[in-house]
N, C-alpha and C. Protein backbone atom coordinates (compact mmCIF):
# COMPACT_ATOMS: atom_id res chain seq x y z
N UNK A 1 8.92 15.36 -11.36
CA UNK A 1 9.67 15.75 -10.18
C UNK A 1 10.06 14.54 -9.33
N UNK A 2 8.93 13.51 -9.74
CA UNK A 2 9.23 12.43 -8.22
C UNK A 2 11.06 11.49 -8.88
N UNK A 3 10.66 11.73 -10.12
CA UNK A 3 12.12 10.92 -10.93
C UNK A 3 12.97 11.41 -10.97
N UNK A 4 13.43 13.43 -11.02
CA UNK A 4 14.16 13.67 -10.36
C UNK A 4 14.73 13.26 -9.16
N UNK A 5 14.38 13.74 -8.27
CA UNK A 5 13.99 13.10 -6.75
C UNK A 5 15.01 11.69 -6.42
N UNK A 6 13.94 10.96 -7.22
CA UNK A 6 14.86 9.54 -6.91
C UNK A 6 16.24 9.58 -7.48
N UNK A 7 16.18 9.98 -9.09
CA UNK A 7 16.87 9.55 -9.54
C UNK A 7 18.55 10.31 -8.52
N UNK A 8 18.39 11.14 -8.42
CA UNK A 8 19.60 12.10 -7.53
C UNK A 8 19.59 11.33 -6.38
N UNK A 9 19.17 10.67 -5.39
CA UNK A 9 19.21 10.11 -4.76
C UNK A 9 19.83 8.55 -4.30
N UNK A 10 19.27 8.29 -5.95
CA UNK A 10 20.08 6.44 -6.09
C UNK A 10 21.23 6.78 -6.42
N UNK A 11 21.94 8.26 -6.91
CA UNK A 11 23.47 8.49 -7.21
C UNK A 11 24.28 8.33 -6.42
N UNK A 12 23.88 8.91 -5.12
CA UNK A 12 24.65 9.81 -3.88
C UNK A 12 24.24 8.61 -3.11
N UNK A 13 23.42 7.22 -2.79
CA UNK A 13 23.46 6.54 -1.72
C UNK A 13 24.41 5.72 -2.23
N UNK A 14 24.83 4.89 -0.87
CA UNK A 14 25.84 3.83 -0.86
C UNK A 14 24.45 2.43 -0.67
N UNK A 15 24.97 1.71 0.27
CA UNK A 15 24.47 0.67 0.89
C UNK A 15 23.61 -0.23 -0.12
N UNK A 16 22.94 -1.30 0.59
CA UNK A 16 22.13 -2.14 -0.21
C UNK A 16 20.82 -1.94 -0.89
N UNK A 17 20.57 -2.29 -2.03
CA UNK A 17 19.34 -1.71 -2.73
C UNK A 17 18.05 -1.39 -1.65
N UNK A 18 17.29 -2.49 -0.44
CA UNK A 18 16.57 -1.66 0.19
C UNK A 18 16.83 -0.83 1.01
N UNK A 19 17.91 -0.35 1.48
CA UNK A 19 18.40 0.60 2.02
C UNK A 19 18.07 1.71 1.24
N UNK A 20 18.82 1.78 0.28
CA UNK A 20 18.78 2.87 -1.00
C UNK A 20 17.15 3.04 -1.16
N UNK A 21 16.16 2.39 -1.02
CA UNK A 21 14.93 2.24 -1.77
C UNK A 21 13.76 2.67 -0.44
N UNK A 22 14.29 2.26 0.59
CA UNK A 22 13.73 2.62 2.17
C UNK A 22 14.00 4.65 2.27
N UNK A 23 15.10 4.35 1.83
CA UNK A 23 15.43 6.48 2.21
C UNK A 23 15.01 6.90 1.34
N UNK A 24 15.00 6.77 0.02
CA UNK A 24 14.09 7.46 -1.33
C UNK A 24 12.85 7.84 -1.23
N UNK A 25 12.16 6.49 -0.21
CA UNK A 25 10.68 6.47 -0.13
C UNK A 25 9.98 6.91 1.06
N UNK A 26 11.34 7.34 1.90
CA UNK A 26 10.82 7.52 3.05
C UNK A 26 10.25 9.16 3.07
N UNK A 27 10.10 10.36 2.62
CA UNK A 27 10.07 11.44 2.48
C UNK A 27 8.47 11.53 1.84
N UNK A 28 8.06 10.56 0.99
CA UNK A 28 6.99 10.08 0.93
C UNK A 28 6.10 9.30 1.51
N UNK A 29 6.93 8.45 2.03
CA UNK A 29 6.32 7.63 3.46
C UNK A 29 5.39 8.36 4.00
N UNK A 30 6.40 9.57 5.12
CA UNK A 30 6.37 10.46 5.84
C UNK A 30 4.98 11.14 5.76
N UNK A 31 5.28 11.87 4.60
CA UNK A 31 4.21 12.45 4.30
C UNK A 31 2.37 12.23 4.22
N UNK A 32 2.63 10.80 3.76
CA UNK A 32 1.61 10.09 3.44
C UNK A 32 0.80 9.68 5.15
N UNK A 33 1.70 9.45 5.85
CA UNK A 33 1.57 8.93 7.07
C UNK A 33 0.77 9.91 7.78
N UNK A 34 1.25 11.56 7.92
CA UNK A 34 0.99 11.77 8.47
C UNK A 34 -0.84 12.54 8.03
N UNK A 35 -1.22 11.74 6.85
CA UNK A 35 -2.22 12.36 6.52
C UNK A 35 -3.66 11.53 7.08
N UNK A 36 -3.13 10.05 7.85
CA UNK A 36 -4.00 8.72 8.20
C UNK A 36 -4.09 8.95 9.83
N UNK A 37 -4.94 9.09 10.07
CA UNK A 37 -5.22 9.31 11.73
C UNK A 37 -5.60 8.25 12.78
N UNK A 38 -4.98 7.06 11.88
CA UNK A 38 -5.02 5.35 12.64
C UNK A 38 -4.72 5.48 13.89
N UNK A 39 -3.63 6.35 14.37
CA UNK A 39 -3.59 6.06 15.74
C UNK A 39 -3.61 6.73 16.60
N UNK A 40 -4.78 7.81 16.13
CA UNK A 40 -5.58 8.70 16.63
C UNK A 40 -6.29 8.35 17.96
N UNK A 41 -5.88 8.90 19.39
CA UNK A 41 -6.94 8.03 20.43
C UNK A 41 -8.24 8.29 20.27
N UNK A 42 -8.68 9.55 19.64
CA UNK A 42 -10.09 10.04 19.33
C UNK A 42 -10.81 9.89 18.07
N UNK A 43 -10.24 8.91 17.41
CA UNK A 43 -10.47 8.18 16.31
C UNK A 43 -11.92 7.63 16.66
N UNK A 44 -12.59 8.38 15.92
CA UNK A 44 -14.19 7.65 15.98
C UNK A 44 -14.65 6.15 14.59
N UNK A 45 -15.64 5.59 14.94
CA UNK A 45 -15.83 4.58 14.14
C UNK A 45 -15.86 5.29 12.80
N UNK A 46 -16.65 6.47 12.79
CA UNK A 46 -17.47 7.23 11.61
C UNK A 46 -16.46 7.30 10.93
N UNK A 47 -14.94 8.05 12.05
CA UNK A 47 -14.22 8.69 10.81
C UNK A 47 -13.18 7.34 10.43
N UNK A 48 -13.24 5.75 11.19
CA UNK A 48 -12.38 5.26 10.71
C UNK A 48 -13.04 4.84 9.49
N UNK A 49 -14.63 4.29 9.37
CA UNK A 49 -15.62 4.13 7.91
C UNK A 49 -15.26 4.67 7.20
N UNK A 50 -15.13 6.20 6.96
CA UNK A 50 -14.14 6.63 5.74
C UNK A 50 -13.15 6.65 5.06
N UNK A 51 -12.06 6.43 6.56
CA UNK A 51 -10.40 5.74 5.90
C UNK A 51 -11.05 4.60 5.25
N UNK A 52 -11.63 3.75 5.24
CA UNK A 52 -11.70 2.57 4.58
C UNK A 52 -11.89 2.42 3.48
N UNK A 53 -13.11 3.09 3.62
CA UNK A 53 -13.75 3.95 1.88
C UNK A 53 -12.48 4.62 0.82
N UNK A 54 -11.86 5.21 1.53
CA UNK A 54 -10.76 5.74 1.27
C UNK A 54 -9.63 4.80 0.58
N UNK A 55 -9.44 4.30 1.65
CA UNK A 55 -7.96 2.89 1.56
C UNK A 55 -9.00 2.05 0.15
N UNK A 56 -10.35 1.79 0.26
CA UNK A 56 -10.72 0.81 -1.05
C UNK A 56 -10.80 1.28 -2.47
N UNK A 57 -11.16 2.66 -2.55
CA UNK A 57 -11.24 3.83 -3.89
C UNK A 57 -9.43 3.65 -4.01
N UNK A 58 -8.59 3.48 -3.53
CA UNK A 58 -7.36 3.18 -3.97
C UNK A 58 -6.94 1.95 -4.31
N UNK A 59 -6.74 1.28 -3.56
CA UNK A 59 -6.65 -0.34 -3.50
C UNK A 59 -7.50 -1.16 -4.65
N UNK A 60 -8.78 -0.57 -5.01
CA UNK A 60 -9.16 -1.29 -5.41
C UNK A 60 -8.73 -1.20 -7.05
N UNK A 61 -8.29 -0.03 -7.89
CA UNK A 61 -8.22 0.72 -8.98
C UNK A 61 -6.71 0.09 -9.27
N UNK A 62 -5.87 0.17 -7.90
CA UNK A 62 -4.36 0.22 -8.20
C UNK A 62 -4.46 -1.79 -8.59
N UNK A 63 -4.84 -2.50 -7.97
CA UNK A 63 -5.13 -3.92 -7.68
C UNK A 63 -5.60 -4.21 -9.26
N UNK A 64 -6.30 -3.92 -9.54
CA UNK A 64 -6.71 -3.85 -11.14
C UNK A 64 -5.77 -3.81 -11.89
N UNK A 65 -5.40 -2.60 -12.36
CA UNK A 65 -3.59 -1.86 -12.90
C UNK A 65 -3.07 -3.28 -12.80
N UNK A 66 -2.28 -3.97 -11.56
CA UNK A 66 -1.30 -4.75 -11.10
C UNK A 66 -1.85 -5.84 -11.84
N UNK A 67 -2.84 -6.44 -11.82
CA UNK A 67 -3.82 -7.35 -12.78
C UNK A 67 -3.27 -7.46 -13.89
N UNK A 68 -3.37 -6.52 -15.02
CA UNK A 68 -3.39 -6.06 -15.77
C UNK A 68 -2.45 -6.25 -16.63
N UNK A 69 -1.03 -5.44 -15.64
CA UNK A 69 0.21 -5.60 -15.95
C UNK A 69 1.09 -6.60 -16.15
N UNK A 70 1.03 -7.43 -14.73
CA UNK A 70 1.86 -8.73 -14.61
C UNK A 70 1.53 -9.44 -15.46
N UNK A 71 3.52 -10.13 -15.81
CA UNK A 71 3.23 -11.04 -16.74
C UNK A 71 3.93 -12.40 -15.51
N UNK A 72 3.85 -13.30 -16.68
CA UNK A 72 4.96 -14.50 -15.77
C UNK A 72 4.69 -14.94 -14.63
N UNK A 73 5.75 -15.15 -13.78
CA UNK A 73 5.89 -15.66 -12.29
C UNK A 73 5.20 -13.92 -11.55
N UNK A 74 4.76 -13.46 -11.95
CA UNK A 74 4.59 -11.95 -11.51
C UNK A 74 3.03 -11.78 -10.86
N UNK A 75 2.74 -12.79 -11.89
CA UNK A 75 0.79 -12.85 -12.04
C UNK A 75 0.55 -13.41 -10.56
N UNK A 76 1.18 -14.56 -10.20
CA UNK A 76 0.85 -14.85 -8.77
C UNK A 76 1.30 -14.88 -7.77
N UNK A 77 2.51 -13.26 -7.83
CA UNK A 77 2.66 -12.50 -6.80
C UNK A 77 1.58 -11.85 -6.42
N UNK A 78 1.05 -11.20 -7.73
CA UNK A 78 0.16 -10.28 -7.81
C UNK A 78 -0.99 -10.83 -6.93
N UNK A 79 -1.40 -12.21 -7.69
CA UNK A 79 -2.47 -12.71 -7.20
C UNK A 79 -2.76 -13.07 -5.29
N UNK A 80 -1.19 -13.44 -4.68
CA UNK A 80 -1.37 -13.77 -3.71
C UNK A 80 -1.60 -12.60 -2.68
N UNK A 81 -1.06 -11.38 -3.25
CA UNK A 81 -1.38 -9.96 -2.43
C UNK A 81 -2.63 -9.18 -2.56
N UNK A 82 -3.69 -9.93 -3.13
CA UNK A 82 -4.49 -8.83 -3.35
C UNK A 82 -5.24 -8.72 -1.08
N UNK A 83 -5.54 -6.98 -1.99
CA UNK A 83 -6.19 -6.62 -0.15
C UNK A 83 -7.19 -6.23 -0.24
N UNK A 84 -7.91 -5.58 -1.40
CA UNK A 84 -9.31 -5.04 -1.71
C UNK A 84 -10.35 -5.41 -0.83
N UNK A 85 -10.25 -7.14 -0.72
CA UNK A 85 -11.47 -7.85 -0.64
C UNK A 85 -11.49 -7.72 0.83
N UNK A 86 -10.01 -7.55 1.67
CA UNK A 86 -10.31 -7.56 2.84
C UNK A 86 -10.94 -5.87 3.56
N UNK A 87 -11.10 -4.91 2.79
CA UNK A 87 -11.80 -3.80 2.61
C UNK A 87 -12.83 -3.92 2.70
N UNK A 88 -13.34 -4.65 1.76
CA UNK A 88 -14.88 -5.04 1.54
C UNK A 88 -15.46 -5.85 2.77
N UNK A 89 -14.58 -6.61 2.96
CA UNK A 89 -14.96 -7.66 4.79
C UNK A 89 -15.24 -6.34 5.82
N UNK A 90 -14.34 -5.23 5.96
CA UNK A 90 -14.40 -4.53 6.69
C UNK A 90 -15.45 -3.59 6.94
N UNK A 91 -15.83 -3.58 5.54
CA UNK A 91 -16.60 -2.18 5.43
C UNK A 91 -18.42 -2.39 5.44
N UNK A 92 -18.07 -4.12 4.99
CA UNK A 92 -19.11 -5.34 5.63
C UNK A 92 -19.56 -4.88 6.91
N UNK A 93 -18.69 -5.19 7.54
CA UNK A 93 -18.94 -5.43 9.23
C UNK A 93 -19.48 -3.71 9.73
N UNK A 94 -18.81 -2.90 9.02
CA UNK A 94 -19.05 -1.65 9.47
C UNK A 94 -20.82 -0.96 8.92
N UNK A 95 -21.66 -2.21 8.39
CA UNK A 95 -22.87 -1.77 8.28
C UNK A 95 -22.61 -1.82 6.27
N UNK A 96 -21.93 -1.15 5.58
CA UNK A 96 -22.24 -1.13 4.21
C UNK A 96 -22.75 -2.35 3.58
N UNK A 97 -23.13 -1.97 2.15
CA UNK A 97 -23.63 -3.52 1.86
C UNK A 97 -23.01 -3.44 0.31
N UNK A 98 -23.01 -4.76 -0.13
CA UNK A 98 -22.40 -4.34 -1.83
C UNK A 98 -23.16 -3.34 -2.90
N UNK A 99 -23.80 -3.04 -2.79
CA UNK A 99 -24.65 -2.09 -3.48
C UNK A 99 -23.52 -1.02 -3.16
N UNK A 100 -23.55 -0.50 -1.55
CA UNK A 100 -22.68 1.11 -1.42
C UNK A 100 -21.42 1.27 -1.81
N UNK A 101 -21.17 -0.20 -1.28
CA UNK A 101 -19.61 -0.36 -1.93
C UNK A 101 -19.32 0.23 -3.37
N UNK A 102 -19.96 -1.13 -4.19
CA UNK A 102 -19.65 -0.40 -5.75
C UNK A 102 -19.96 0.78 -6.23
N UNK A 103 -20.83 1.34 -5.28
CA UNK A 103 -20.83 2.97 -5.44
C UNK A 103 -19.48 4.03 -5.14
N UNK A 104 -18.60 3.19 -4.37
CA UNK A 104 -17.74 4.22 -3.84
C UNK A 104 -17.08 4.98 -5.47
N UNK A 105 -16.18 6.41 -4.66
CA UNK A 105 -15.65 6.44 -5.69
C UNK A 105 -14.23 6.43 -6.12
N UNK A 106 -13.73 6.03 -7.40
CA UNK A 106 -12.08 4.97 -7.32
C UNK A 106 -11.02 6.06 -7.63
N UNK A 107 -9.79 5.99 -7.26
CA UNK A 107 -8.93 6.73 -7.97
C UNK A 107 -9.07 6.76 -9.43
N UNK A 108 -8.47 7.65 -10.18
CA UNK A 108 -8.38 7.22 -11.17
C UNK A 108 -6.83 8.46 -11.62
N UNK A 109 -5.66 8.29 -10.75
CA UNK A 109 -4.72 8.97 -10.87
C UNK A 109 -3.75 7.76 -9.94
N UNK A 110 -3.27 6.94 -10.96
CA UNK A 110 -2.25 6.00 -10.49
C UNK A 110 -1.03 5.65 -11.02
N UNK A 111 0.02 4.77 -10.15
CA UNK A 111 1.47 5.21 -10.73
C UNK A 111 1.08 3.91 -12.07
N UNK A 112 2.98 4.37 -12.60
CA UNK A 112 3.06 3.90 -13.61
C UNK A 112 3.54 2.38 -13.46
N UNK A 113 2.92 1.23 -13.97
CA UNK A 113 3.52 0.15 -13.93
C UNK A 113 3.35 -0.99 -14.87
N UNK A 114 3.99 -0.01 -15.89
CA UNK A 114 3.69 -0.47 -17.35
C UNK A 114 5.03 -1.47 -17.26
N UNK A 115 6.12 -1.37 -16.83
CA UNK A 115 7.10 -2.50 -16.45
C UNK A 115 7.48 -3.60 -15.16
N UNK A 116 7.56 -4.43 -15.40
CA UNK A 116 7.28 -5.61 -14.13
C UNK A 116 8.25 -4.86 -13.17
N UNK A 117 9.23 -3.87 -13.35
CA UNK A 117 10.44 -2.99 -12.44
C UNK A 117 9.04 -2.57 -11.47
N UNK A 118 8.49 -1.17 -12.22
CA UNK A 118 7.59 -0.31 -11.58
C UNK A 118 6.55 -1.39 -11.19
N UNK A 119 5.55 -1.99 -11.46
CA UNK A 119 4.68 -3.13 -10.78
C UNK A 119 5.33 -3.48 -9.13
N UNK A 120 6.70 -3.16 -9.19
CA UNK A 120 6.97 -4.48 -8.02
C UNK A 120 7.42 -3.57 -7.58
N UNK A 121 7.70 -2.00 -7.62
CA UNK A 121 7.93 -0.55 -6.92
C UNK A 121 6.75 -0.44 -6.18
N UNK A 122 6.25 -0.76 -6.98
CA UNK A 122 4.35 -0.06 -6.21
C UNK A 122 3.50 -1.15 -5.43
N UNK A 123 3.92 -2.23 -5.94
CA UNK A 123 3.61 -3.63 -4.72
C UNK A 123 4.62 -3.62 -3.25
N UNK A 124 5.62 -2.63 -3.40
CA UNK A 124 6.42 -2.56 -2.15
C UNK A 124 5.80 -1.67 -1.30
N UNK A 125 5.19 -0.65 -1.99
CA UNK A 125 4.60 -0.22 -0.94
C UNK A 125 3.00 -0.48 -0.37
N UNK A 126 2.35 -0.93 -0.67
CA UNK A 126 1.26 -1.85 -0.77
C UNK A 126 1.71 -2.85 0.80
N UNK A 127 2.94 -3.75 0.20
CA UNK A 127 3.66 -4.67 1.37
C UNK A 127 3.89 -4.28 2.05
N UNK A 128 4.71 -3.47 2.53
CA UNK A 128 5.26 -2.25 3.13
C UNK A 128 4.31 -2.23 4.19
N UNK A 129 3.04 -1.78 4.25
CA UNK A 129 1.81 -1.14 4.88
C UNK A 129 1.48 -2.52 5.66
N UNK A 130 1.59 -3.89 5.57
CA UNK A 130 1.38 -4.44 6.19
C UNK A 130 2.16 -4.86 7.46
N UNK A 131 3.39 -4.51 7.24
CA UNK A 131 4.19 -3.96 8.61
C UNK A 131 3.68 -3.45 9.74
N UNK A 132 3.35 -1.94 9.29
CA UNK A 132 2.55 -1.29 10.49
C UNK A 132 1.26 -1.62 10.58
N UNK A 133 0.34 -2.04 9.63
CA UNK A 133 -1.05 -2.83 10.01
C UNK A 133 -0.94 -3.47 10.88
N UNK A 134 -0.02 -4.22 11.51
CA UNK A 134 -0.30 -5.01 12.75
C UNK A 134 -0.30 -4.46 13.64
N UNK A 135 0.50 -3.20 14.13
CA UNK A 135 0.40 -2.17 14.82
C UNK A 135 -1.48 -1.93 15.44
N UNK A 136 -1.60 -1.47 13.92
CA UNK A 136 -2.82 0.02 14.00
C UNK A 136 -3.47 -0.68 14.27
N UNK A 137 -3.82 -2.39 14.08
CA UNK A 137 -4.80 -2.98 13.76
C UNK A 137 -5.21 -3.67 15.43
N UNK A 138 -4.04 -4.02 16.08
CA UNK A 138 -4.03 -3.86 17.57
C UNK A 138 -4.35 -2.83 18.22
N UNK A 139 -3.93 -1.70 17.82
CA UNK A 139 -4.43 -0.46 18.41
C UNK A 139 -6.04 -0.14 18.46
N UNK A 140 -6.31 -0.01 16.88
CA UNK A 140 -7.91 0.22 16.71
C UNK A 140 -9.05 -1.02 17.96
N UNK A 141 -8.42 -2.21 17.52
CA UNK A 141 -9.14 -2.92 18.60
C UNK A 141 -9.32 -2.90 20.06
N UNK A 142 -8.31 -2.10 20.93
CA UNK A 142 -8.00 -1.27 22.08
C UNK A 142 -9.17 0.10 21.52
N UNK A 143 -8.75 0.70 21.06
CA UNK A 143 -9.59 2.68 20.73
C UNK A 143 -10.69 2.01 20.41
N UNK A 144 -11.04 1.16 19.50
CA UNK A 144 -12.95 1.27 18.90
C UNK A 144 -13.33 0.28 19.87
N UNK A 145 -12.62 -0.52 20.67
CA UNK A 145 -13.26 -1.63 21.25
C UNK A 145 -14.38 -2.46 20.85
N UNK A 146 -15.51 -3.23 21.08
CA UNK A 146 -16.09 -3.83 20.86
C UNK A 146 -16.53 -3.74 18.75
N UNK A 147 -16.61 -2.27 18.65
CA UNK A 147 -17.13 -2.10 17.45
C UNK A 147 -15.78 -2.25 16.34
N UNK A 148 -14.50 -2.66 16.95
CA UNK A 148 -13.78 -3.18 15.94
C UNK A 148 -13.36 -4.57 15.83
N UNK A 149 -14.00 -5.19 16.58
CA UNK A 149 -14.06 -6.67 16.50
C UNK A 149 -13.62 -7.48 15.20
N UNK A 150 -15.13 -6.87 14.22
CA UNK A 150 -14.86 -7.42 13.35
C UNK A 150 -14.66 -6.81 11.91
N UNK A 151 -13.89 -6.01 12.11
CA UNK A 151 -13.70 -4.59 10.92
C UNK A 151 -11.89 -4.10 10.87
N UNK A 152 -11.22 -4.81 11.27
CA UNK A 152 -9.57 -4.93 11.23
C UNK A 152 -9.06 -5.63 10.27
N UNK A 153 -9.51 -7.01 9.75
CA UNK A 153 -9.07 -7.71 8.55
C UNK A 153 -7.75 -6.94 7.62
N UNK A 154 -8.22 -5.47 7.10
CA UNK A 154 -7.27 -5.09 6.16
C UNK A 154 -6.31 -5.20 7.26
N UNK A 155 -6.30 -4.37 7.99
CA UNK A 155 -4.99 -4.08 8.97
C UNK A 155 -4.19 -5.40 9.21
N UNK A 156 -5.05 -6.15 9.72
CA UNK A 156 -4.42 -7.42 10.23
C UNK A 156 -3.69 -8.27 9.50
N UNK A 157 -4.03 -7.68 8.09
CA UNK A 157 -3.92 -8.65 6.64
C UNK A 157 -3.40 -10.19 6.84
N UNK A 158 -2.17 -10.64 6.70
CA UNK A 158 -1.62 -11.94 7.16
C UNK A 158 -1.36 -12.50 7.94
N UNK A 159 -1.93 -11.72 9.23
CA UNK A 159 -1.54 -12.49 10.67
C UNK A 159 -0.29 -12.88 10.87
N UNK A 160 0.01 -13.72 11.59
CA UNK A 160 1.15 -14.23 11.69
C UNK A 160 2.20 -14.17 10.53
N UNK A 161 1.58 -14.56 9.30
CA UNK A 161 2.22 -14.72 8.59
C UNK A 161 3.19 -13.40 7.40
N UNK A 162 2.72 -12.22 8.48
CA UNK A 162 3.21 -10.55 7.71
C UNK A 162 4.70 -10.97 7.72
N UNK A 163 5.64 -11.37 8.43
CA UNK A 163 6.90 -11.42 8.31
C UNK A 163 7.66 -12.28 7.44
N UNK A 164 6.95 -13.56 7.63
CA UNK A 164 6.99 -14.48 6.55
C UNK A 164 7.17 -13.60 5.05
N UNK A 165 5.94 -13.47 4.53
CA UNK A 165 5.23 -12.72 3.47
C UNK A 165 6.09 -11.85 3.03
N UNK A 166 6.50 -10.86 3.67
CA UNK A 166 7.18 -9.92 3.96
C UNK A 166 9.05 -10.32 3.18
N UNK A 167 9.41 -10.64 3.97
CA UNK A 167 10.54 -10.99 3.56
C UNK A 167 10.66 -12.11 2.47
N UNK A 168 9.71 -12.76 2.33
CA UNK A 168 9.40 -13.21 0.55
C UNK A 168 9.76 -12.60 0.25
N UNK A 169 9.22 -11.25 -0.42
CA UNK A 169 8.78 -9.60 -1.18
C UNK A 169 9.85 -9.46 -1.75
N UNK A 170 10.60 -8.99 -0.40
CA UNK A 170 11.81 -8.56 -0.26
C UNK A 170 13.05 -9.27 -1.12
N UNK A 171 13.05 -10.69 -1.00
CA UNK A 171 13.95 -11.52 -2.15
C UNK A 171 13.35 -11.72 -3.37
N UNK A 172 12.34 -11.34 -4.07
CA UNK A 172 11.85 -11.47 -5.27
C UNK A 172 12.24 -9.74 -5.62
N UNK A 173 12.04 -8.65 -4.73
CA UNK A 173 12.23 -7.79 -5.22
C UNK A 173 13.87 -7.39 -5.31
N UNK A 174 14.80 -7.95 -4.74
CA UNK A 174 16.20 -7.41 -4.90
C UNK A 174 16.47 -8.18 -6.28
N UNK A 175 15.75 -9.51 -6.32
CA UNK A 175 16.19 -10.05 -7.66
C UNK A 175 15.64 -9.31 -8.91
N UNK A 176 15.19 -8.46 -8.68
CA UNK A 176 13.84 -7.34 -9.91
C UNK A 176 15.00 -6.22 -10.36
N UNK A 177 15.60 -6.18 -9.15
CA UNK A 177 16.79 -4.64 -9.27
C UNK A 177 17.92 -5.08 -9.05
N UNK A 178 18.43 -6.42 -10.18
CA UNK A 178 19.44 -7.05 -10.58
C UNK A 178 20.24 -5.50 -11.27
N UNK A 179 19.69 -5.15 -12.38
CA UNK A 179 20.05 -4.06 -13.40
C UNK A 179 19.65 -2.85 -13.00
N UNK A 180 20.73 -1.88 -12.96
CA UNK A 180 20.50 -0.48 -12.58
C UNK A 180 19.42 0.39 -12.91
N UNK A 181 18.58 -0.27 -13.78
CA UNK A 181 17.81 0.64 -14.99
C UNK A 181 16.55 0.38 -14.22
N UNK A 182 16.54 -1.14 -13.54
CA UNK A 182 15.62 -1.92 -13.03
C UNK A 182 15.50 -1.36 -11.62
N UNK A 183 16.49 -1.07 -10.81
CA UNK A 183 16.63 -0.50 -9.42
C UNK A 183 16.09 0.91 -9.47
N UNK A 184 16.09 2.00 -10.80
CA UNK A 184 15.89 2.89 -10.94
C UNK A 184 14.28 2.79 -10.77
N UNK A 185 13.77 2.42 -11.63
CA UNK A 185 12.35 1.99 -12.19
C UNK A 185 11.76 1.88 -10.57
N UNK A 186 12.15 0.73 -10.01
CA UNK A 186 11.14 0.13 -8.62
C UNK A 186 11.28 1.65 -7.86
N UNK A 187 12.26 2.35 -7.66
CA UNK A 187 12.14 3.26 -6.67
C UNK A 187 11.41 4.68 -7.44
N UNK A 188 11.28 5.06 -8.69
CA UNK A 188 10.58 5.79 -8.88
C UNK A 188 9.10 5.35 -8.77
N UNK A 189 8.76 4.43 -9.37
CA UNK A 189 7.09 3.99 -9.26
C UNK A 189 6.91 3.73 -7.63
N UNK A 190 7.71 3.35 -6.85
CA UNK A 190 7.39 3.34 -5.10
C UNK A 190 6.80 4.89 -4.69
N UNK A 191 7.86 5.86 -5.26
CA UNK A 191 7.59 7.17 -4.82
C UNK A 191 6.59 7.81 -5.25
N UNK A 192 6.50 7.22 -6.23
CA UNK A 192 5.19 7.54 -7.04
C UNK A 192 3.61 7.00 -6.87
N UNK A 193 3.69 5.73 -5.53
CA UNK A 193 2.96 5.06 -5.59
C UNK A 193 2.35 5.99 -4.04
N UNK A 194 3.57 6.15 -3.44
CA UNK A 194 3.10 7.21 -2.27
C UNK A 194 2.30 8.58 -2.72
N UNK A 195 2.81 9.26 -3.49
CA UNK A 195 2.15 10.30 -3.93
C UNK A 195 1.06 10.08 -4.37
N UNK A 196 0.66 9.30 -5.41
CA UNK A 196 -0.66 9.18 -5.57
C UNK A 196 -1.93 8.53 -4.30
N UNK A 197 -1.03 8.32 -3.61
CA UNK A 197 -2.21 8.05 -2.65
C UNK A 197 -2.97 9.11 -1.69
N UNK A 198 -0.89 10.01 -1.32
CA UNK A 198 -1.24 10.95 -0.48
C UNK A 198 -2.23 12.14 -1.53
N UNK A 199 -1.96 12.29 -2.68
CA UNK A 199 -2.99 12.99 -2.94
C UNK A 199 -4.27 12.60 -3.36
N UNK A 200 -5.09 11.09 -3.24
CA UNK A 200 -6.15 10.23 -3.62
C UNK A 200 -6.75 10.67 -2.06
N UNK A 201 -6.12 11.02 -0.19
CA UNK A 201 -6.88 10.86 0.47
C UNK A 201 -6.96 12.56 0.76
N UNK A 202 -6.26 13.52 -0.08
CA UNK A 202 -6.00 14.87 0.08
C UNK A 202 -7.41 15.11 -1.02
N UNK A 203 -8.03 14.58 -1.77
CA UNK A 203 -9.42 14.91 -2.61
C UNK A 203 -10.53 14.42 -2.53
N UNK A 204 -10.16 13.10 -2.03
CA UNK A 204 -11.19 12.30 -1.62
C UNK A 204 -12.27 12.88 -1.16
């Protein structure tokens, strides 16, 4: 369904590939968004400990996959985005210890990114998230006050440097969806990368 979806979608848009790739994904976005209660004012520590748990049983499974996959100049895209570990910093500070950690438990329902197209669909949205992390990640430190001191890392991910980073992405990925087949690919595995999450924190 999600390749339906796109695919009817990349027909009927005009404009520039992230344009085209921003509205495809946004219906999934959406959805996904509204299932994370980051900027919740009654957001307790307890229940943000679980988004985390949450955000790492994903992150950490999909991060693997991406491993896995990349070949080439791809490997240390891959390599320079990983976020897992800053999970683990977080979930550090929030009292766990590596023992609970590796107990958590991982997705094991993830998109497809058996082609460097889809790999760099599903790393967009991954990137993507660090946009509004600077947001939530200001916010949470306002709502948890003292006790989020030192437990924001994921959110915060690159500091200064999210925009930078960011618009890297962005020119490695328009050069990915040179070929139509290739533009197809990134926006189905994006949509696909949303869904599996929104339903990874819908079972969790």
């Amino acid at each position: 369904m999600i390749e339906l979806i796109a695919g009817t979608k990349i027909r009927r848009l005009s404009g520039g590939f992230h344009a085209r790739l921003k509205t495809c994904t946004q219906p999934f976005h959406d959805r996904l968004e509204s299932r994370l209660p980051l900027l919740n004012p009654c957001l307790t520590v307890e229940v943000y400990g679980t988004l985390l748990k949450q955000f790492y049983g994903f992150y950490r499974p999909l991060e693997a996959v991406f491993t896995r996959a990349a070949t080439g100049l791809l490997q240390g895209e891959v390599d320079r985005r990983r976020k897992a570990q800053w999970l683990v910093q977080d979930l550090m500070a929030l009292g766990e210890t590596p023992e609970s950690i590796a107990g958590l438990p991982l997705c094991t329902t993830l998109p497809d990114v058996t082609t460097q197209a889809r790999l760099m669909g599903s790393l967009y949205v991954v990137e993507g998230a660090t946009l509004g992390g600077q947001m939530i990640g200001r916010f949470l430190r306002q709502s948890l006050d003292e006790q989020a001191s030192g437990c924001c890392r994921f959110f915060l991910s690159y500091g200064e440097q999210v925009r930078p980073q960011w618009e890297a992405f962005l020119q490695s990925l328009a050069e990915a969806a040179e070929e139509p087949e290739h533009e197809r690919e990134i926006i189905e595995s994006a949509c696909e990368t949303f869904h599996c999450f929104e339903q990874w924190l819908s079972n969790a």
